[in-house]
C-alpha atoms as a PDB file:
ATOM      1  CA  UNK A   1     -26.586 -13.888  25.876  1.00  0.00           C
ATOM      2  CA  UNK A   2     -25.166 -10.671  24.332  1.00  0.00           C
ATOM      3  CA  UNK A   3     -27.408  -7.678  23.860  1.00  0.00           C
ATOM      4  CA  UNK A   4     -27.354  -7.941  20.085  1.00  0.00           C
ATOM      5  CA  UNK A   5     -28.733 -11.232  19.860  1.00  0.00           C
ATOM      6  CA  UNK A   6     -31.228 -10.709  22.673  1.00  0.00           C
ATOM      7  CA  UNK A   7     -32.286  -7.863  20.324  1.00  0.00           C
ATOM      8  CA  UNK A   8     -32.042  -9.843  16.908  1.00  0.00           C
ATOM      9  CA  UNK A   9     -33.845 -12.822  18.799  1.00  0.00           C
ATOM     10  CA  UNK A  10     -36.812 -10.712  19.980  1.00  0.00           C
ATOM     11  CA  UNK A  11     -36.857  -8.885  16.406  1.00  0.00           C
ATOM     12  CA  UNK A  12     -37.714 -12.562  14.758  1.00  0.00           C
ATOM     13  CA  UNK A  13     -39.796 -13.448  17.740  1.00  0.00           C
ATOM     14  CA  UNK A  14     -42.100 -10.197  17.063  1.00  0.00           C
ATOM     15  CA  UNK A  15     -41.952 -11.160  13.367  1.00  0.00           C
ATOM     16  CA  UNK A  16     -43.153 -14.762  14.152  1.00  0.00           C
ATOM     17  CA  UNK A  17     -45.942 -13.367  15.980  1.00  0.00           C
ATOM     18  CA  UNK A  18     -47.137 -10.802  13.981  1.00  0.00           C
ATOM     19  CA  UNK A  19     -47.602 -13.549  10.811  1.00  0.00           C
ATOM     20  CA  UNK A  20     -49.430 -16.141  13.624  1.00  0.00           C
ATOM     21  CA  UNK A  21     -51.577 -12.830  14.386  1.00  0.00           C
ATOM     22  CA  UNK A  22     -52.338 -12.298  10.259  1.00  0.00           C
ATOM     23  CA  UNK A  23     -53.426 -16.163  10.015  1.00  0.00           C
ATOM     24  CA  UNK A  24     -55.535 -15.934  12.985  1.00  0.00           C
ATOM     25  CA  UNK A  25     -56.808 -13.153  11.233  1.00  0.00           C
ATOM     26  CA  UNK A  26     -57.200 -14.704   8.097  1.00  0.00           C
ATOM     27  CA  UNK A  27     -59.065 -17.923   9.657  1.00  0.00           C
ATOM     28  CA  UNK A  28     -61.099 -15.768  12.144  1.00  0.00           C
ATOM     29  CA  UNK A  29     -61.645 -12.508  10.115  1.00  0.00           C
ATOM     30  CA  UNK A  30     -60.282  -9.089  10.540  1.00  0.00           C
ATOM     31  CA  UNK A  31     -61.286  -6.971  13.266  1.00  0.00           C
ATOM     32  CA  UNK A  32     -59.577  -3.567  13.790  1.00  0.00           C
ATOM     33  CA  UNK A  33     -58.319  -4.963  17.192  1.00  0.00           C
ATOM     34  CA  UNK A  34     -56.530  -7.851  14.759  1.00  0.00           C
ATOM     35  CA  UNK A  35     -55.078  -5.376  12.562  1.00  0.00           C
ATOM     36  CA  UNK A  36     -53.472  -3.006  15.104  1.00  0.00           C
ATOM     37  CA  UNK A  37     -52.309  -6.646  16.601  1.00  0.00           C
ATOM     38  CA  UNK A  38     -50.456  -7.337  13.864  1.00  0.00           C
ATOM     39  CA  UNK A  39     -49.013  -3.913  12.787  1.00  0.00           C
ATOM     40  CA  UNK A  40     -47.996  -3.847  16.143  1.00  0.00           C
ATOM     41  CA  UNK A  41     -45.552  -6.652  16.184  1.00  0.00           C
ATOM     42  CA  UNK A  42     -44.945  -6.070  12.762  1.00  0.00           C
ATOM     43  CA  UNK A  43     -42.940  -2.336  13.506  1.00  0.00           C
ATOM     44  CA  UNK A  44     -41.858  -3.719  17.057  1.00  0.00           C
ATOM     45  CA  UNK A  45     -39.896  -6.650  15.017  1.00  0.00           C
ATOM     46  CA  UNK A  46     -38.622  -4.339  11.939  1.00  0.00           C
ATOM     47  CA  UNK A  47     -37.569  -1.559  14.118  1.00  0.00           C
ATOM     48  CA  UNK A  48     -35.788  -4.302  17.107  1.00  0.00           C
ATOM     49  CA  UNK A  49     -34.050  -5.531  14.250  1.00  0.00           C
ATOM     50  CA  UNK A  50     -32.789  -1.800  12.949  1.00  0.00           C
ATOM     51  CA  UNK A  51     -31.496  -1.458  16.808  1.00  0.00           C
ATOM     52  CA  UNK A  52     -29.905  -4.627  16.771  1.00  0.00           C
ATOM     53  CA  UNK A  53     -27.658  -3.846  13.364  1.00  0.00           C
ATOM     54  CA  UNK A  54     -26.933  -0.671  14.382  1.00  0.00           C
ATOM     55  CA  UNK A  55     -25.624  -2.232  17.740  1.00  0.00           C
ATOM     56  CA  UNK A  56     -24.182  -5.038  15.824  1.00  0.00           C
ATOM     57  CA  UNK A  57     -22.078  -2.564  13.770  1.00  0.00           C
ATOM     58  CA  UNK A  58     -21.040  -0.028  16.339  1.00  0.00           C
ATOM     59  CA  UNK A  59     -19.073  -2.999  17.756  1.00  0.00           C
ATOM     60  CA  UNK A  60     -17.524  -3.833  14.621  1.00  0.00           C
ATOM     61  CA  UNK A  61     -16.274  -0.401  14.114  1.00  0.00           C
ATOM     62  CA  UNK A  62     -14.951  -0.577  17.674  1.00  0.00           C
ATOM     63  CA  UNK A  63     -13.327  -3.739  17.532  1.00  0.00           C
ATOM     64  CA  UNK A  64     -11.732  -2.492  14.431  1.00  0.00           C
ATOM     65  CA  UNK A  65     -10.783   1.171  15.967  1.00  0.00           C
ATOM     66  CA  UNK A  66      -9.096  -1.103  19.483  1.00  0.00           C
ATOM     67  CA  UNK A  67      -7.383  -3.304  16.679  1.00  0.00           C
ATOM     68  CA  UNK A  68      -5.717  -0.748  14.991  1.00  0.00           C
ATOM     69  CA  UNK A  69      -5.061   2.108  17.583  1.00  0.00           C
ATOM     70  CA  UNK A  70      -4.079  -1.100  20.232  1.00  0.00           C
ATOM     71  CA  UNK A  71      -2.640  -3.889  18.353  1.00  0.00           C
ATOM     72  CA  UNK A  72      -1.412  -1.751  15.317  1.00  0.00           C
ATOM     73  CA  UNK A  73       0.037   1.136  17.583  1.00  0.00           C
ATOM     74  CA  UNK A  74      -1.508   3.653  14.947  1.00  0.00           C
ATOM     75  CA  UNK A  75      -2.250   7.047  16.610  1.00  0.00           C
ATOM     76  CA  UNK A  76      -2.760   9.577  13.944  1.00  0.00           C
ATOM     77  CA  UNK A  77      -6.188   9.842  13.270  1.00  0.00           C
ATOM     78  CA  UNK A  78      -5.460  10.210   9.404  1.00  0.00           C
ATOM     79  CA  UNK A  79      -3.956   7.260   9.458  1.00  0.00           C
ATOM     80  CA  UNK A  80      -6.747   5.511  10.934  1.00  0.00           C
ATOM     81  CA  UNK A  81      -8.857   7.400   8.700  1.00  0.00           C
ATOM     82  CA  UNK A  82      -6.496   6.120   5.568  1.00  0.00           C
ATOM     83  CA  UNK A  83      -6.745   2.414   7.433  1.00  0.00           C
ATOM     84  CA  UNK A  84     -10.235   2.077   7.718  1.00  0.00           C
ATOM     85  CA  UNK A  85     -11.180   3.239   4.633  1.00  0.00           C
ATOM     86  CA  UNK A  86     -13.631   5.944   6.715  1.00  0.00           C
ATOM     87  CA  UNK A  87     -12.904  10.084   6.452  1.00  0.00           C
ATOM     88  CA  UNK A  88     -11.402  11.831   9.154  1.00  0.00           C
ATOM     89  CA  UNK A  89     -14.411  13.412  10.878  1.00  0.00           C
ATOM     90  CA  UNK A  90     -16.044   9.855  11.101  1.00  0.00           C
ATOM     91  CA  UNK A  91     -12.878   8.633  12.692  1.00  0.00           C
ATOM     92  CA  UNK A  92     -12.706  11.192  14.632  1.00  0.00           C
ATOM     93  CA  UNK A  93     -16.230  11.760  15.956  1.00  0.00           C
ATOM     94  CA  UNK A  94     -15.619   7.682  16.267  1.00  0.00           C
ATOM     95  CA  UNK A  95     -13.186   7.590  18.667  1.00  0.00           C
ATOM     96  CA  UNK A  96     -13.980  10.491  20.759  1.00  0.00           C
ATOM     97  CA  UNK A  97     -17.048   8.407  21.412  1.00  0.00           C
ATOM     98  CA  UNK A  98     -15.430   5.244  22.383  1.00  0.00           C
ATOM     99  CA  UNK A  99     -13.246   7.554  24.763  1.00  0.00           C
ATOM    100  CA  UNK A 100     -16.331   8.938  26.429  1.00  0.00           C
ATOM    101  CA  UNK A 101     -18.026   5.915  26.513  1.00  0.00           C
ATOM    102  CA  UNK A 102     -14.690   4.405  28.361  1.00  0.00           C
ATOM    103  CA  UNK A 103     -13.191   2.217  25.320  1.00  0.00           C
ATOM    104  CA  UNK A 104     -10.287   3.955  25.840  1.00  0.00           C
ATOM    105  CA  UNK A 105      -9.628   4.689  29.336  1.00  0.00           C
ATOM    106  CA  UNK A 106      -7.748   7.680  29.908  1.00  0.00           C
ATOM    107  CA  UNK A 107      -6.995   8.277  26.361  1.00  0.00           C
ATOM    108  CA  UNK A 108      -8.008  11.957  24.764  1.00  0.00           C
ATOM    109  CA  UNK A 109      -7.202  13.704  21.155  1.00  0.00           C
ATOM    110  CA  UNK A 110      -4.343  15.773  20.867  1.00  0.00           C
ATOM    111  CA  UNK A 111      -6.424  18.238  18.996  1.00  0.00           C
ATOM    112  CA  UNK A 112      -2.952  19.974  17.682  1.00  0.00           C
ATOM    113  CA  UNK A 113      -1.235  16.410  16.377  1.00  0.00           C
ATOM    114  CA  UNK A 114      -4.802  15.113  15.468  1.00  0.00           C
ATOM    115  CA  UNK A 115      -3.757  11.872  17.281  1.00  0.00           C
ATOM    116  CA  UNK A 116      -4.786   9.725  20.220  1.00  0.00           C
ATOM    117  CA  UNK A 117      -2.872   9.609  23.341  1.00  0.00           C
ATOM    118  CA  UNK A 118      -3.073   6.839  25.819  1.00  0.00           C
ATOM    119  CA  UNK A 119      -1.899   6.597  29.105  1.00  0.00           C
ATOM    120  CA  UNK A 120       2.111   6.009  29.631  1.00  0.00           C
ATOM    121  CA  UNK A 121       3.168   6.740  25.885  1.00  0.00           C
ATOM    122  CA  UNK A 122       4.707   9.506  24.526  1.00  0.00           C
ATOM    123  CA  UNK A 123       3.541   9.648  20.771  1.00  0.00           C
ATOM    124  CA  UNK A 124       5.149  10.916  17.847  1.00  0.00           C
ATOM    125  CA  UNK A 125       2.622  11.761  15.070  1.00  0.00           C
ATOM    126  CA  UNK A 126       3.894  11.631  11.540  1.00  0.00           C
ATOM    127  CA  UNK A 127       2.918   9.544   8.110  1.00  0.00           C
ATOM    128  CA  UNK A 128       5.323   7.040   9.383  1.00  0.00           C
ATOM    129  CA  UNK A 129       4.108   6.480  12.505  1.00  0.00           C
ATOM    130  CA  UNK A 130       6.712   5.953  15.433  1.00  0.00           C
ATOM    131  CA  UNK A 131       5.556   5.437  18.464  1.00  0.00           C
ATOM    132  CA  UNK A 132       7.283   5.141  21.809  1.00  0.00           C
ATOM    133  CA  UNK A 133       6.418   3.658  24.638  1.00  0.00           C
ATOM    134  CA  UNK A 134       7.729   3.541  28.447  1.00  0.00           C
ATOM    135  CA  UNK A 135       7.803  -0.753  28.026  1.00  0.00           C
ATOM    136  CA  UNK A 136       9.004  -1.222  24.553  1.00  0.00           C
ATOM    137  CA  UNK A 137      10.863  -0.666  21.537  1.00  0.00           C
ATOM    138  CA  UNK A 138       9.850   2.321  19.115  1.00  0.00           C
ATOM    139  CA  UNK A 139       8.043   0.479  15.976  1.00  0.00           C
ATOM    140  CA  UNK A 140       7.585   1.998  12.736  1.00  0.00           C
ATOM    141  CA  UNK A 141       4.324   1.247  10.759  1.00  0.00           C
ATOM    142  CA  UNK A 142       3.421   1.777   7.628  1.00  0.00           C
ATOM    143  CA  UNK A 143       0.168   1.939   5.634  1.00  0.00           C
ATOM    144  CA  UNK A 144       0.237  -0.252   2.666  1.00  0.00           C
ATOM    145  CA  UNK A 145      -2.413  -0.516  -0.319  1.00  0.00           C
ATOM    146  CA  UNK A 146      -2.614  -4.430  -1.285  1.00  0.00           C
ATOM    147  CA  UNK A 147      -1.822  -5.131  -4.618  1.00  0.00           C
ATOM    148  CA  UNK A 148      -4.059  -8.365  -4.822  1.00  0.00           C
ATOM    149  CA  UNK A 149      -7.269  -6.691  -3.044  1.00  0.00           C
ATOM    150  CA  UNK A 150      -6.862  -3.168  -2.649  1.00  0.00           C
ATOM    151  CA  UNK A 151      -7.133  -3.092   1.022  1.00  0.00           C
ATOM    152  CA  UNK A 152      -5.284  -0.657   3.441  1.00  0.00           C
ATOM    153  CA  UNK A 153      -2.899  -2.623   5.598  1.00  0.00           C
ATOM    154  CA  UNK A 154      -0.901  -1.340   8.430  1.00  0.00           C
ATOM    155  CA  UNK A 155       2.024  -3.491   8.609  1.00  0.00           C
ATOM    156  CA  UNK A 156       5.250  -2.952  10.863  1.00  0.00           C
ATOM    157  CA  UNK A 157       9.003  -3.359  10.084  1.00  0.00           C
ATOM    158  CA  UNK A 158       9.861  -4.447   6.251  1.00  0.00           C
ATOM    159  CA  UNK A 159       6.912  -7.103   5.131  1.00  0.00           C
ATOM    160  CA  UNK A 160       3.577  -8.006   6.250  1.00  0.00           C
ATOM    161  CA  UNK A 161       0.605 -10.529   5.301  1.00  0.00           C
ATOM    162  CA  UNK A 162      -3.158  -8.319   3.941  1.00  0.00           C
ATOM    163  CA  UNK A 163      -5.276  -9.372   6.455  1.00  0.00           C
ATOM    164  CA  UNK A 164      -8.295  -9.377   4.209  1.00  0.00           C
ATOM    165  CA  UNK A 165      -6.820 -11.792   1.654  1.00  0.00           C
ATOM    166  CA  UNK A 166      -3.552 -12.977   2.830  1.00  0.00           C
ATOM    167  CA  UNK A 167      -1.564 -11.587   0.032  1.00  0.00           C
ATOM    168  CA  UNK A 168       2.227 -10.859   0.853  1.00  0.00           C
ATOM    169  CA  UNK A 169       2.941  -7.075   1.620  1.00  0.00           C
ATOM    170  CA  UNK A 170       6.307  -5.476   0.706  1.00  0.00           C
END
């Protein structure tokens, strides 16, 4: 079981007990020791389940970030930025966490190009990003507004599909 549900579960768990504690309480009478009972499950459960979607989106952001700096080959940190919809110090305070937290192994910030460098690539930072890589091709990307949904889309070579609602992308 993942940490996030773990969390979630024992959020609902505290919430199930603290509204058994306030019938008891209701059946039996209050007592102080009844009250601080229930409060006390009560916050455990609200404040477990604050940790848990805070965890719960961290990893979004960080599956996106690995998406689009992995899979999409973008490097440029305002192109991320410009991707994700996010400003540039969020991106970049972002992904200098992931690195020190080991997401990206070996990878730092050019702090001059204001892109990320990975191990065994030798970037080239522009609005049309080119990368190059010791094992493949150089692919050019570019970042794409849909028409249908008005998502950012990095797509490579001429055309591309909006992965948010599958329009076409020219």
């Amino acid at each position: 079981m993942n940490s996030g549900k773990l969390i979630n579960g024992l959020g609902i768990a505290s919430y199930c007990m603290a509204i058994l504690g306030f019938i008891v309480c209701i059946t039996e009478g209050f007592t102080i020791e009844d009250i601080v009972f229930v409060l006390f499950f009560g916050v455990a459960g609200f404040a477990l389940k604050k940790v848990a979607t805070k965890i719960k989106m961290e990893s979004e952001n960080i599956k996106q970030y690995l998406s689009i700096i992995i899979n999409g080959n973008v490097r440029q940190l305002y192109a991320i930025a410009s991707t994700t919809g996010k400003s540039y110090d969020i991106v970049y305070k972002d992904i200098k966490k992931m690195i020190e937290k080991g997401y990206l192994k070996n990878a730092y910030i050019n702090e001059n190009l204001k892109g990320v460098v990975l191990p065994n690539n030798t970037p080239i930072f522009q609005n049309d990003t080119n990368i190059t890589t010791e094992n493949t091709e150089p692919t050019q990307s570019r970042i794409i507004s849909c028409p249908c949904c008005g998502a950012n889309n990095t797509i490579f070579g001429g055309i591309g599909e909006c992965e948010y609602c599958g329009s076409p992308l020219k």
